[in-house]
C-alpha atoms as a PDB file:
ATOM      1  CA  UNK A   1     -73.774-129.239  48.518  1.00  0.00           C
ATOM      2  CA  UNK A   2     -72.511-131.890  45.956  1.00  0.00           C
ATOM      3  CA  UNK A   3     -72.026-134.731  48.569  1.00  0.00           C
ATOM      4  CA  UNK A   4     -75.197-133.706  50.073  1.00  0.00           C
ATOM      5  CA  UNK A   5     -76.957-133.830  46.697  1.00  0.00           C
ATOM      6  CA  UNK A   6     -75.745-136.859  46.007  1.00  0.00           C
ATOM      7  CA  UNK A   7     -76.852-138.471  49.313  1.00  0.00           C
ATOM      8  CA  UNK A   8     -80.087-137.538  48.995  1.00  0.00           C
ATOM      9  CA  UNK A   9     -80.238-138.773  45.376  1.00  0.00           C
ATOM     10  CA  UNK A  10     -79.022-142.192  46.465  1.00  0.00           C
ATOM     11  CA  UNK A  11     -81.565-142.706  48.532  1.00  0.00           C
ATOM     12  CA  UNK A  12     -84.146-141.425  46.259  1.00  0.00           C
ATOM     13  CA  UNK A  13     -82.613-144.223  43.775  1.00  0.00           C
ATOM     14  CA  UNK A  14     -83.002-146.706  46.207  1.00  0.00           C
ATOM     15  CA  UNK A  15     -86.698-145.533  46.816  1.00  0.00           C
ATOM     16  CA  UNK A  16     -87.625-145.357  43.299  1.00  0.00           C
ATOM     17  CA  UNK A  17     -86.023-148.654  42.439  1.00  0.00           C
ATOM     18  CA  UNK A  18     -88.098-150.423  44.962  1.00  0.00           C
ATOM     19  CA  UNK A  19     -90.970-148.695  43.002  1.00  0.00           C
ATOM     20  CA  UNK A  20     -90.132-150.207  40.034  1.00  0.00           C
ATOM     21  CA  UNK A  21     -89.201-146.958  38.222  1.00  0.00           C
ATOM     22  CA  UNK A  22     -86.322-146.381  35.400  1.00  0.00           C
ATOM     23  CA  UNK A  23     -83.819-144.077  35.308  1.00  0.00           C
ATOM     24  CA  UNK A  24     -83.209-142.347  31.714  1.00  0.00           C
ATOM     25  CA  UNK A  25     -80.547-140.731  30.650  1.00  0.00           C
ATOM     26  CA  UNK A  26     -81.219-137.258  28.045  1.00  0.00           C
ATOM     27  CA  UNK A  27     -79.275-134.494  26.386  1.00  0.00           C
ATOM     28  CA  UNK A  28     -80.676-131.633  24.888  1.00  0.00           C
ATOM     29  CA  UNK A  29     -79.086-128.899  22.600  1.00  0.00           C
ATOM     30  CA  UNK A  30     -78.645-126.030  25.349  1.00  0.00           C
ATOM     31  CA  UNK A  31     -77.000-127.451  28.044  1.00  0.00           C
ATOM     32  CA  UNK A  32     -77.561-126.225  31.225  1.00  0.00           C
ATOM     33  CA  UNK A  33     -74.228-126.035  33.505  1.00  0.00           C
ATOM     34  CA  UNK A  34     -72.877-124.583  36.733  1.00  0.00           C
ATOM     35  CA  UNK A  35     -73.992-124.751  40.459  1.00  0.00           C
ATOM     36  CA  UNK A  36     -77.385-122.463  39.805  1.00  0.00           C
ATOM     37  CA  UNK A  37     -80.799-124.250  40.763  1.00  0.00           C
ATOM     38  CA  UNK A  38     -81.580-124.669  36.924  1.00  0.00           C
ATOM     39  CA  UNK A  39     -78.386-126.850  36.689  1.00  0.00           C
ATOM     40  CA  UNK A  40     -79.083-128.981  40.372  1.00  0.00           C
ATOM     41  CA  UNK A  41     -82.660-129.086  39.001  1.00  0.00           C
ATOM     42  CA  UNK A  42     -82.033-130.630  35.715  1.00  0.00           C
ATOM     43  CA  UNK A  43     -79.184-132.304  36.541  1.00  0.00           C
ATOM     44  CA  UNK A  44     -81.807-134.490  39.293  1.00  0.00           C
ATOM     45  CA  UNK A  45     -84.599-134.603  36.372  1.00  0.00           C
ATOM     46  CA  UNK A  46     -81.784-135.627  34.438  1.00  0.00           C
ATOM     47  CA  UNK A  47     -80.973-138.696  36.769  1.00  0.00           C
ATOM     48  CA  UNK A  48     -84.631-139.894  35.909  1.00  0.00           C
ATOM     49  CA  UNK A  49     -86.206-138.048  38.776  1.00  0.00           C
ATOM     50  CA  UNK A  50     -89.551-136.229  39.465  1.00  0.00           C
ATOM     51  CA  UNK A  51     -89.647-133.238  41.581  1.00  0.00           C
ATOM     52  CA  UNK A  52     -92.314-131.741  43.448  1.00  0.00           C
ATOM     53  CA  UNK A  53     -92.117-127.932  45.303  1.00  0.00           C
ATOM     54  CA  UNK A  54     -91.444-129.072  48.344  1.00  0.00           C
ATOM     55  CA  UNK A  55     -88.985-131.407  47.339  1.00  0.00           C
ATOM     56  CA  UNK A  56     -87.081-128.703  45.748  1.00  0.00           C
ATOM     57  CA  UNK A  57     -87.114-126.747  48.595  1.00  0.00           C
ATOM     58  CA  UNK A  58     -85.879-129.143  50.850  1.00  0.00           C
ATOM     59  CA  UNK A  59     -83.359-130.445  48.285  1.00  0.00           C
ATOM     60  CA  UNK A  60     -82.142-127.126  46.572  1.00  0.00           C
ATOM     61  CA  UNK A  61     -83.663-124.006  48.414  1.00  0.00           C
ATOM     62  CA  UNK A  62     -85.723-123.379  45.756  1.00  0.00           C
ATOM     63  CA  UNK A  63     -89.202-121.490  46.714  1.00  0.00           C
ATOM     64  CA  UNK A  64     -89.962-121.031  43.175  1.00  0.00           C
ATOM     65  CA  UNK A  65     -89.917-124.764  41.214  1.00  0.00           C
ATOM     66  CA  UNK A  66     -92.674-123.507  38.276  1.00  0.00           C
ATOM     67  CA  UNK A  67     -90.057-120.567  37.212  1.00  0.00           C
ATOM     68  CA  UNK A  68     -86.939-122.848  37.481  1.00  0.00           C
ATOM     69  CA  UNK A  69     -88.780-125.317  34.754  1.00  0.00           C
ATOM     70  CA  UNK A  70     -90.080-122.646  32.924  1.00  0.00           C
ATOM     71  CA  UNK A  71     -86.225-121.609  32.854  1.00  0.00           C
ATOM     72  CA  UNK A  72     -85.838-125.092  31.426  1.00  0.00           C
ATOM     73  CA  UNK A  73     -88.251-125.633  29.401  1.00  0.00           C
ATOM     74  CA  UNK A  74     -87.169-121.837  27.177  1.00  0.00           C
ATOM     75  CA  UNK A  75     -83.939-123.584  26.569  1.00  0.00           C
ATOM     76  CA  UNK A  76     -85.820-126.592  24.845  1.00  0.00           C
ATOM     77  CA  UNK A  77     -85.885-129.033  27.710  1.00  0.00           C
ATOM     78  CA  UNK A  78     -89.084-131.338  27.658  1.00  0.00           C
ATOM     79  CA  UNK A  79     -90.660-131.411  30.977  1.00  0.00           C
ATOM     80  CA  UNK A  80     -94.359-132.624  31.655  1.00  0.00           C
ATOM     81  CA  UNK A  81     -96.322-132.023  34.875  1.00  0.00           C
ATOM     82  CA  UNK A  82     -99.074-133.586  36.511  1.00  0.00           C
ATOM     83  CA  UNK A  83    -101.133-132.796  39.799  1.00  0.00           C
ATOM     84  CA  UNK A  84    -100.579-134.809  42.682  1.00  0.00           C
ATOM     85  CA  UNK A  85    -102.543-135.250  45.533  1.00  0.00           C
ATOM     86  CA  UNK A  86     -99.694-134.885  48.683  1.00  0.00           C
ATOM     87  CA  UNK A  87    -100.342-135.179  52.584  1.00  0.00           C
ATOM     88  CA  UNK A  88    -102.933-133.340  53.908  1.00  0.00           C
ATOM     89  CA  UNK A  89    -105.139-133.556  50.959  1.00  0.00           C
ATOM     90  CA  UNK A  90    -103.504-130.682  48.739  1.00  0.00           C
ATOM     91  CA  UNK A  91    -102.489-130.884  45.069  1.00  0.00           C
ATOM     92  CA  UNK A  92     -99.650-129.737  44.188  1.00  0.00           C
ATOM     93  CA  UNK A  93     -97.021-130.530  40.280  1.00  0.00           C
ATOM     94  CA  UNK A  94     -94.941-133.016  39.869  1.00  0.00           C
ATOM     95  CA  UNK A  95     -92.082-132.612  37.136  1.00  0.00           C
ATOM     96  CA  UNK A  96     -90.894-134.935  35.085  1.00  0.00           C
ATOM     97  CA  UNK A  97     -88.210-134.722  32.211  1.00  0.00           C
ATOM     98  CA  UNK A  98     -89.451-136.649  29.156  1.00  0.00           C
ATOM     99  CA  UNK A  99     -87.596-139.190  27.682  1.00  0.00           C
ATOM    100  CA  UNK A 100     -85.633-138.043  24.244  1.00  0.00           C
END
């Protein structure tokens, strides 16, 4: 899963760089570690990442992305959402970890 992971968030880096967005690097005071979706989930918000449902799903397996940042966000991690309009007309969050 770790060489996958990081596959997919090379490409992702590529993508976002060609959209002109930053990366940011955070800590926080409870860190999150281990192989569990929390830690793959903050670890890619971590990389300066934003994560939609379906994204996690495909990337992590994760069906349920609102209780994994809720998860988060109990152990004092910053995370903002917004509504996003994806294909096919639905809106859906996307997660962002704020900057420290």
């Amino acid at each position: 899963m770790s060489g996958d992971l990081t596959e997919l968030a090379m490409a992702r880096k590529q993508r976002d760089q060609t959209d002109g967005l930053a990366l940011f690097a955070t800590t926080h005071p409870e860190p999150v570690t281990g192989t569990s979706q929390n830690a793959a989930i903050l670890r890619y918000l971590q990389a300066g990442y934003s994560l939609t449902p379906r994204e996690a799903l495909d990337l992590f397996g994760c069906f349920r992305l609102g209780a994994r940042i809720a998860d988060l966000k109990a152990k004092g991690y910053a995370i903002t959402s917004e509504l996003v309009t994806v294909d096919g007309g639905k809106r859906v969050a996307r997660y962002t970890l704020d900057a420290p």
